[in-house]
N, C-alpha and C. Protein backbone atom coordinates (compact mmCIF):
# COMPACT_ATOMS: atom_id res chain seq x y z
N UNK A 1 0.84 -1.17 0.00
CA UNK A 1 0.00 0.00 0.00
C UNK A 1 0.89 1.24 0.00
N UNK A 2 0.34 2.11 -0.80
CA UNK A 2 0.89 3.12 -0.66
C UNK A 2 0.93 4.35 0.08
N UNK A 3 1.56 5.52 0.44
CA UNK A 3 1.48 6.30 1.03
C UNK A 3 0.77 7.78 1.49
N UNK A 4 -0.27 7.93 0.31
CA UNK A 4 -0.76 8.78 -0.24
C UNK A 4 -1.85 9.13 1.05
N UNK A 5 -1.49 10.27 1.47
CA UNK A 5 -2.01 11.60 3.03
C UNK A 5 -3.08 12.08 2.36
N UNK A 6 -4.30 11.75 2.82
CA UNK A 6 -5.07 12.71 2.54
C UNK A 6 -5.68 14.00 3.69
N UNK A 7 -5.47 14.95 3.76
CA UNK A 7 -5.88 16.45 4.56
C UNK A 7 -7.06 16.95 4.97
N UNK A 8 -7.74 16.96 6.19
CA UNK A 8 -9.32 17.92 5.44
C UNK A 8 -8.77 18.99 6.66
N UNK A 9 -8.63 20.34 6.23
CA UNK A 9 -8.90 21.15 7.53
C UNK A 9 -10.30 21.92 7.88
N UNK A 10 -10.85 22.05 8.76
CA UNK A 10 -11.70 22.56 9.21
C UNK A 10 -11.53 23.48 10.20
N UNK A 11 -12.84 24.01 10.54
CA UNK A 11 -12.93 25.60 11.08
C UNK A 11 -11.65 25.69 12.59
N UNK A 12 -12.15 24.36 13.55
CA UNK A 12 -11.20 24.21 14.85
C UNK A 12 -9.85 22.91 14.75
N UNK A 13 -9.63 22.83 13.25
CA UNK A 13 -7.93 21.88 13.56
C UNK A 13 -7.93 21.01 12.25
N UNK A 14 -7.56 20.20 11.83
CA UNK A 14 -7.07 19.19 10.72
C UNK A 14 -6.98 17.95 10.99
N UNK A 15 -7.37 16.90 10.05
CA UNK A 15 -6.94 15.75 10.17
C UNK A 15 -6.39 14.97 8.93
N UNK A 16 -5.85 13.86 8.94
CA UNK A 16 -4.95 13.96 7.99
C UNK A 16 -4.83 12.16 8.09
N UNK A 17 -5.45 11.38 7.34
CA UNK A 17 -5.27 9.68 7.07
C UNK A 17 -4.53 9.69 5.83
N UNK A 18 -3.70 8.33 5.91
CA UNK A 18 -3.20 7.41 4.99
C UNK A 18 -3.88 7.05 4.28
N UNK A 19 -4.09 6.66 2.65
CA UNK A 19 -5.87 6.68 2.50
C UNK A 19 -5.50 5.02 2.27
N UNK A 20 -4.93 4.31 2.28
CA UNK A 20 -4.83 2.99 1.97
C UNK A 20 -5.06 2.28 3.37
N UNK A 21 -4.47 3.20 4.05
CA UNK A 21 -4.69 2.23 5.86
C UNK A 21 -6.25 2.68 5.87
N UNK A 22 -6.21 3.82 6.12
CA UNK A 22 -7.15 4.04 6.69
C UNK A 22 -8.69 3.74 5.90
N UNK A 23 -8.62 3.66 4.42
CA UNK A 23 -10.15 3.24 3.87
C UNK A 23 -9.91 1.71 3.81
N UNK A 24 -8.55 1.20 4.24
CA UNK A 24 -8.63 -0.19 3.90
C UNK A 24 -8.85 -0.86 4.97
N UNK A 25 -8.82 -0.57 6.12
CA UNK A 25 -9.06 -1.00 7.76
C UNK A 25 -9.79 -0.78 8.79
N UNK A 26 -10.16 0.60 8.32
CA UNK A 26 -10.99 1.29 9.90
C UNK A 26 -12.11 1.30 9.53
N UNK A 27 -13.46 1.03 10.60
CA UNK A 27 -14.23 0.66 10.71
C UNK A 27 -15.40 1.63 9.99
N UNK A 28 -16.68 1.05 9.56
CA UNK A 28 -17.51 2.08 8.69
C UNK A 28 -17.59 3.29 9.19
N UNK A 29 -18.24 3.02 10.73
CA UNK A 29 -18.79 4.35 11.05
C UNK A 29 -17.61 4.87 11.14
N UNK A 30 -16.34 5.54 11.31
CA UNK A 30 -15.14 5.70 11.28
C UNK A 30 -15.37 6.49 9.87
N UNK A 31 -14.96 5.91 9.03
CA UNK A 31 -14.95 6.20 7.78
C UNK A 31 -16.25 7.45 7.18
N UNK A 32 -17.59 6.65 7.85
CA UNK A 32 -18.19 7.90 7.17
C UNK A 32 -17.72 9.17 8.02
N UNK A 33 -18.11 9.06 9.22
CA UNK A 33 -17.34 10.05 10.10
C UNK A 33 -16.52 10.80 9.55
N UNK A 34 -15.30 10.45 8.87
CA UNK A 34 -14.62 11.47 8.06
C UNK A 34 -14.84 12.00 6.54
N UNK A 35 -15.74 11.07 5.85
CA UNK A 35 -16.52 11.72 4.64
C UNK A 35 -17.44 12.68 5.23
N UNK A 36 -18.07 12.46 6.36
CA UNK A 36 -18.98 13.62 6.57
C UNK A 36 -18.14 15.25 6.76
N UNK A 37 -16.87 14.94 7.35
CA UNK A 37 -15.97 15.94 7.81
C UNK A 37 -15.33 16.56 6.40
N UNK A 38 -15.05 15.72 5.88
CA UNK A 38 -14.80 16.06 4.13
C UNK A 38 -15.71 16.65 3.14
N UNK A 39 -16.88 15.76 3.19
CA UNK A 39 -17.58 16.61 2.32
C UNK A 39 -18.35 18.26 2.72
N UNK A 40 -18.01 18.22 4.36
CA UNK A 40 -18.05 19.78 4.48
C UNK A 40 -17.39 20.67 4.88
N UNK A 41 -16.14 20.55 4.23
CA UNK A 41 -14.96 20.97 4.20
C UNK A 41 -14.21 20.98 3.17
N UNK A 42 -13.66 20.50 2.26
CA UNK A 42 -13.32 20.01 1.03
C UNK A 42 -13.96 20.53 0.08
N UNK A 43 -12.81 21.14 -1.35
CA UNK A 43 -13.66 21.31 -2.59
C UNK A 43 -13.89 20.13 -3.30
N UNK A 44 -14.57 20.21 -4.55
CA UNK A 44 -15.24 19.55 -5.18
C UNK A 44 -14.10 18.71 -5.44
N UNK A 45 -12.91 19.49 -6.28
CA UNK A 45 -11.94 19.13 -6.75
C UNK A 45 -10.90 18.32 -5.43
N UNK A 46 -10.43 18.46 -4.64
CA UNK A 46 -10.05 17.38 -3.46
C UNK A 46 -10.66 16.22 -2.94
N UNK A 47 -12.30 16.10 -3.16
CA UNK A 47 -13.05 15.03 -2.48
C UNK A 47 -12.90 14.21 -4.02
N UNK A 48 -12.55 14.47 -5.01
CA UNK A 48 -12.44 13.99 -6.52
C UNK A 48 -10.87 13.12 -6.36
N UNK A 49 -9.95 13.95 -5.83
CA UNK A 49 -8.68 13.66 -5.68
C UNK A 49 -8.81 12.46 -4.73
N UNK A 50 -9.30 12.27 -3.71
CA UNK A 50 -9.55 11.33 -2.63
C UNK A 50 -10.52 9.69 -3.14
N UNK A 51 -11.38 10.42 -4.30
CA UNK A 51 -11.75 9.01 -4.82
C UNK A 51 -10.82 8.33 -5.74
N UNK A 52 -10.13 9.50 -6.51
CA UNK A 52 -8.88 8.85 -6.98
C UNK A 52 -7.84 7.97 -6.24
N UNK A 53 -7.89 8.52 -5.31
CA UNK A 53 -6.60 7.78 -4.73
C UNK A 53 -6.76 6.26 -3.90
N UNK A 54 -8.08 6.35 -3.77
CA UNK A 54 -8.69 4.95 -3.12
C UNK A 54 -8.69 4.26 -4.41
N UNK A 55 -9.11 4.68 -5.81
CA UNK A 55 -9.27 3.88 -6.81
C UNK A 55 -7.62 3.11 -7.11
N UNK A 56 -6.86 4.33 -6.14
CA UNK A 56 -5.30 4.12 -6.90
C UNK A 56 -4.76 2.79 -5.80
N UNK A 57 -5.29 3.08 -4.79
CA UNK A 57 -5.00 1.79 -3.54
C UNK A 57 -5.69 0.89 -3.83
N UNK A 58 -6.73 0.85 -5.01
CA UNK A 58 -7.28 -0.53 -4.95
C UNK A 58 -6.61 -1.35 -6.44
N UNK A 59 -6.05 -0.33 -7.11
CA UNK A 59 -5.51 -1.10 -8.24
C UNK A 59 -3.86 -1.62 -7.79
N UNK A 60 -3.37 -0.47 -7.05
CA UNK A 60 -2.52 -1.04 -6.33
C UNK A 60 -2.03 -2.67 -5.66
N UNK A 61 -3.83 -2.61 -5.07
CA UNK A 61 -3.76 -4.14 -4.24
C UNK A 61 -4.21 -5.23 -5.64
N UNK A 62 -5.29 -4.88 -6.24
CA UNK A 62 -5.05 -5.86 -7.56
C UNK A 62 -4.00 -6.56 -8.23
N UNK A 63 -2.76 -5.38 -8.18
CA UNK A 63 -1.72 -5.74 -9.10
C UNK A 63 -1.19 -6.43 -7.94
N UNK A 64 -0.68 -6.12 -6.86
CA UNK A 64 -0.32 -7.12 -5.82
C UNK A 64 -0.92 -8.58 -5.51
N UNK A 65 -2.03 -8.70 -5.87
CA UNK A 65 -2.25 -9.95 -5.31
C UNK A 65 -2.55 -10.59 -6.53
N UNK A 66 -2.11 -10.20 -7.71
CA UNK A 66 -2.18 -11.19 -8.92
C UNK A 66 -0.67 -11.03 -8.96
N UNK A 67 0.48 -10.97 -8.77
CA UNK A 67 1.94 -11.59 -8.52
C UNK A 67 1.56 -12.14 -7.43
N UNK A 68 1.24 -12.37 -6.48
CA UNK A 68 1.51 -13.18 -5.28
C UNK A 68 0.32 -14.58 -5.81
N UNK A 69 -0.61 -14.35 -6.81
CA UNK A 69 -1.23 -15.44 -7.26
C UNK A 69 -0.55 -16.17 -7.71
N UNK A 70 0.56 -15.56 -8.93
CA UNK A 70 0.90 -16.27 -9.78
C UNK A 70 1.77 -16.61 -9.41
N UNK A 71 2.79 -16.45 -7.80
CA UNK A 71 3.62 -17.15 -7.13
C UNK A 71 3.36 -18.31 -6.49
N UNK A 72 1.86 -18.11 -5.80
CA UNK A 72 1.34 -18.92 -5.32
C UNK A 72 1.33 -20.35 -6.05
N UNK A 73 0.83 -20.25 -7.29
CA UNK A 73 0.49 -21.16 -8.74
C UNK A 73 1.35 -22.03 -8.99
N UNK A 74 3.07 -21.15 -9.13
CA UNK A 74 4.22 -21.65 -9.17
C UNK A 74 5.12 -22.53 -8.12
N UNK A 75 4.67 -21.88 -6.81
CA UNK A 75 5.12 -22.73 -6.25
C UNK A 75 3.92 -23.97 -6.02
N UNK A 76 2.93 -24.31 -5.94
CA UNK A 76 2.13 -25.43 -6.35
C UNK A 76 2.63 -26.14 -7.29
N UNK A 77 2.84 -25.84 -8.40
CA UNK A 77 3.12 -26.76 -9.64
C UNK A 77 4.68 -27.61 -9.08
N UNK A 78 5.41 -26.40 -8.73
CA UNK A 78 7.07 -26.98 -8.09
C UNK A 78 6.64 -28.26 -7.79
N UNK A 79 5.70 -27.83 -6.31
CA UNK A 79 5.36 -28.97 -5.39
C UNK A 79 4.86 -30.51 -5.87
N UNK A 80 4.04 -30.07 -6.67
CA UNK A 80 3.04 -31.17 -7.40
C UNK A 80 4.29 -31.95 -7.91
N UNK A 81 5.40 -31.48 -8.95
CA UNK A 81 6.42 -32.16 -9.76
C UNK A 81 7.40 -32.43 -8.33
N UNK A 82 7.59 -31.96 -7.25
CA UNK A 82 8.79 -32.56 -6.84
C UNK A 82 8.14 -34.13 -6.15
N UNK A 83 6.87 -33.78 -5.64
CA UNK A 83 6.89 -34.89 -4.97
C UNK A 83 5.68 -36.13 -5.52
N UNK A 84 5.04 -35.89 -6.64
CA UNK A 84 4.63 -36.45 -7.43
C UNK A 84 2.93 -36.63 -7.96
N UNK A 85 2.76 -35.80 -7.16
CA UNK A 85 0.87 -35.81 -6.45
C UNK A 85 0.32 -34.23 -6.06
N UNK A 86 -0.96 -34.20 -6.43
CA UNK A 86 -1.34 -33.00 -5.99
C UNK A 86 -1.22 -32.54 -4.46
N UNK A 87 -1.31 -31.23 -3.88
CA UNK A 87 -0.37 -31.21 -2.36
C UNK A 87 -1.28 -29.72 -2.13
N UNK A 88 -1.85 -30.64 -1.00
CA UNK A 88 -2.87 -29.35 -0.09
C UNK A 88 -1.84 -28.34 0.63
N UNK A 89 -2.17 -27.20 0.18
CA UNK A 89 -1.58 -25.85 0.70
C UNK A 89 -3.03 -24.80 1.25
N UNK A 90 -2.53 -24.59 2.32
CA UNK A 90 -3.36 -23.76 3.29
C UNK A 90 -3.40 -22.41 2.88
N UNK A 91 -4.51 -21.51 3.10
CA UNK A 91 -4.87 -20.38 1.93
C UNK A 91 -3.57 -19.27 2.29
N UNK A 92 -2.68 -18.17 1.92
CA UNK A 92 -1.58 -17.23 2.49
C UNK A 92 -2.19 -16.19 3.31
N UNK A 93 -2.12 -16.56 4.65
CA UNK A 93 -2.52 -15.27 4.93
C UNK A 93 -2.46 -13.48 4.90
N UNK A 94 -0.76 -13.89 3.77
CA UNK A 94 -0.81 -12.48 3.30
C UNK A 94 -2.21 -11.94 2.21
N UNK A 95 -2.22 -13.20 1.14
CA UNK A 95 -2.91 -12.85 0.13
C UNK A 95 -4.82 -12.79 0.93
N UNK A 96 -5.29 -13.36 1.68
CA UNK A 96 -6.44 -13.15 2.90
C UNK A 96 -6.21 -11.33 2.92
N UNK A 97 -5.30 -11.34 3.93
CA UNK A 97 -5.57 -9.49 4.05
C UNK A 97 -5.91 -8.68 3.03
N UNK A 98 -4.64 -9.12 1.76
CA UNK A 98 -5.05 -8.08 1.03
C UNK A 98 -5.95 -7.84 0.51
N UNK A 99 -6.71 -9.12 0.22
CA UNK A 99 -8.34 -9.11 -0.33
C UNK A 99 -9.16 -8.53 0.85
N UNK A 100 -8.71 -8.83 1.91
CA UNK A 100 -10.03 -7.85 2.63
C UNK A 100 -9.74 -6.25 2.62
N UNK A 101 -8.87 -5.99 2.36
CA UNK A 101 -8.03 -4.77 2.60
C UNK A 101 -8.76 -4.29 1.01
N UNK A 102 -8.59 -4.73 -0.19
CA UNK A 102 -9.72 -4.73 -1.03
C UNK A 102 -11.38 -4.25 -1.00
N UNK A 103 -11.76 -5.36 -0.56
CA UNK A 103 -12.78 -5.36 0.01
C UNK A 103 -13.51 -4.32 0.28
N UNK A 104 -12.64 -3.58 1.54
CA UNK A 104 -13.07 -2.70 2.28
C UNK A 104 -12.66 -1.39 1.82
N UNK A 105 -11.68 -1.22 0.77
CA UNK A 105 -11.48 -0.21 -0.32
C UNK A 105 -12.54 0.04 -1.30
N UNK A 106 -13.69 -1.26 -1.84
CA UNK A 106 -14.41 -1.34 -2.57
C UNK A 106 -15.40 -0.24 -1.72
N UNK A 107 -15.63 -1.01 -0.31
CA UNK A 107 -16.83 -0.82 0.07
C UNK A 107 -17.00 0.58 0.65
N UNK A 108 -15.85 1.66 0.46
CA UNK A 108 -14.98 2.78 1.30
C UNK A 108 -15.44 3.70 0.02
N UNK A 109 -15.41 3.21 -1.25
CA UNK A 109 -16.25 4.31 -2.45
C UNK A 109 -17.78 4.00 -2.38
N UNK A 110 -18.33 3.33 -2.43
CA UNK A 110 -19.63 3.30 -2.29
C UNK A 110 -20.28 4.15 -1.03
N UNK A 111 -19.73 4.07 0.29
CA UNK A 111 -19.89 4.66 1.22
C UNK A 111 -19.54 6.19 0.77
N UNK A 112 -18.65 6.34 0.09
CA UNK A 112 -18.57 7.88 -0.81
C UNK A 112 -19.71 8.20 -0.83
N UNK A 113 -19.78 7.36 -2.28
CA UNK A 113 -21.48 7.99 -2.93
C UNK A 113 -22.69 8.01 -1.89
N UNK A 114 -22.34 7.32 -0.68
CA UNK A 114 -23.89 7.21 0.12
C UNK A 114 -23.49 8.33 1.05
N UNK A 115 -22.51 8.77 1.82
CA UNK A 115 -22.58 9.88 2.24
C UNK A 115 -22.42 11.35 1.96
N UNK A 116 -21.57 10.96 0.15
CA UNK A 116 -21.66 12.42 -0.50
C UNK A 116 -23.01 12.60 -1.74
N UNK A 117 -23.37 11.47 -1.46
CA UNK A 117 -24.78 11.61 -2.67
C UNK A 117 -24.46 11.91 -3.73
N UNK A 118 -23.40 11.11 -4.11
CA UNK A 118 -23.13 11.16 -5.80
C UNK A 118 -23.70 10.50 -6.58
């Protein structure tokens, strides 16, 4: 994930998330909580920048977890040829997170549109 700060300041102070941690982990009400703080605070053009950048953390995690697929794949096949038989492997729990971490990136724009009424 990448590093990309997103800013909202308002009338009494600022706050300021990671947008990959933070739309990819923290909890809904959390999240709208700070779209609500954003969308009344924020121009048009910044709350635009912010869907971008979730779109950019989620292609991000796409491209990540299709190399770690196709590692996954490879080392299966290894396995299968070294020892002669198909060979149960337990799911990665890296590649688990990142799909939920996904997931909850998906579900982090939709919550956009439902609290900015796009």
């Amino acid at each position: 994930m990448s590093n990309e700060l997103f800013r909202v300041d308002y009338p009494t102070g600022h706050m300021e998330v990671f947008v990959g941690r933070f739309f990819g982990e923290s909890p809904v009400d959390k999240i709208k909580k700070f779209l609500r703080l954003a969308a009344a605070n924020c121009s048009s053009e910044q709350r635009e920048e912010l869907i971008e950048d979730i779109k950019r953390e989620d292609k991000s995690l796409e491209a990540s977890l299709a190399k770690l697929s196709d590692i996954e794949s490879r080392f299966i096949e290894a396995a299968i040829e070294a020892v002669g038989h198909p060979v149960f492997m337990a799911p990665s729990p890296v590649i688990n997170e990142l799909k939920r971490k996904r997931i909850k990136l998906v579900k982090s724009l939709e919550l956009v549109k439902e609290v900015w009424k796009e």
